[in-house]
Protein backbone atom coordinates (compact mmCIF):
# COMPACT_ATOMS: atom_id res chain seq x y z
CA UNK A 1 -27.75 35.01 75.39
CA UNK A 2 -27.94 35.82 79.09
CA UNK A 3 -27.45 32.19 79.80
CA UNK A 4 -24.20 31.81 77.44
CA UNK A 5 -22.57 35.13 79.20
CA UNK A 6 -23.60 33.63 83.19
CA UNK A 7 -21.56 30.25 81.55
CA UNK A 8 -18.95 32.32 80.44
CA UNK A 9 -18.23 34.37 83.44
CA UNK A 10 -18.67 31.18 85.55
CA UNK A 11 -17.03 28.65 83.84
CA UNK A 12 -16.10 26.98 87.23
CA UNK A 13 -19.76 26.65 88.00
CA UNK A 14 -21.39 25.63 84.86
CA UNK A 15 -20.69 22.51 83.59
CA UNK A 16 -23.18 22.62 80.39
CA UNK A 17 -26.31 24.09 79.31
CA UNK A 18 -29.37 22.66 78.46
CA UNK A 19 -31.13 24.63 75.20
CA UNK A 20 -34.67 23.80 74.52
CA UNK A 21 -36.53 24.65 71.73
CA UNK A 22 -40.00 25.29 73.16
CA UNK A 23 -42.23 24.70 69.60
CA UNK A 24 -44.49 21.68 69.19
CA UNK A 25 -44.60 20.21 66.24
CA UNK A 26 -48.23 20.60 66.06
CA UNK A 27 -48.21 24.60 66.68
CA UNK A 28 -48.86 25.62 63.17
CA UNK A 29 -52.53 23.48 63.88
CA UNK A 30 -52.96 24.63 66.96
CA UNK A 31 -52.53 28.29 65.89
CA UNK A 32 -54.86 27.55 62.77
CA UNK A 33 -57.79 26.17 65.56
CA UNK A 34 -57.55 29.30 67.85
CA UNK A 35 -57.54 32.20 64.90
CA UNK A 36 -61.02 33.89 64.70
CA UNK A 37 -63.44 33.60 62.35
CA UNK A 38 -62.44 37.03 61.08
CA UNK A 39 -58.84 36.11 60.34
CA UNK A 40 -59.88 32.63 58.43
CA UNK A 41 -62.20 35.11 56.49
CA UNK A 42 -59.47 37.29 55.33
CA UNK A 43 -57.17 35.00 54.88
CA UNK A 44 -59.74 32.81 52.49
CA UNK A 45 -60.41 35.97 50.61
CA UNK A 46 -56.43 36.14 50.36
CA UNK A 47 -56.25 32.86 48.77
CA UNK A 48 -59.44 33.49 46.34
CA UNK A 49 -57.37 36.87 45.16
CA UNK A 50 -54.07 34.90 44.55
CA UNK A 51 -56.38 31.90 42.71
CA UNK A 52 -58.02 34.75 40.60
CA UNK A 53 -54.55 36.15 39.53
CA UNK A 54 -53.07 32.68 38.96
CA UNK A 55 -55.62 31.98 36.44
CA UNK A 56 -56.02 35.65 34.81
């Protein structure tokens, strides 16, 4: 936002900006590989619960 109002007020000076989306499209992985053990175990225990109800 700060970029589109310095464009606006200088619209002699800019000529274009450049928007870049800064996600890889690998994150989701990498996020998965750095979570602790602690947060794989609750979320395992998440997906046993919503198993369990699927099947009750």
């Amino acid at each position: 936002m700060i970029a589109f109002e310095l464009a606006r007020r200088s619209r002699e000076r800019v000529a274009a900006l450049v928007l870049l989306d800064s996600s890889h499209p690998d994150q989701l992985a990498h996020f998965a590989a750095c979570a602790s053990a602690s947060q794989l175990a609750a979320e395992a225990e998440e997906r046993r619960e919503m198993a369990d109800m699927d099947s009750a």
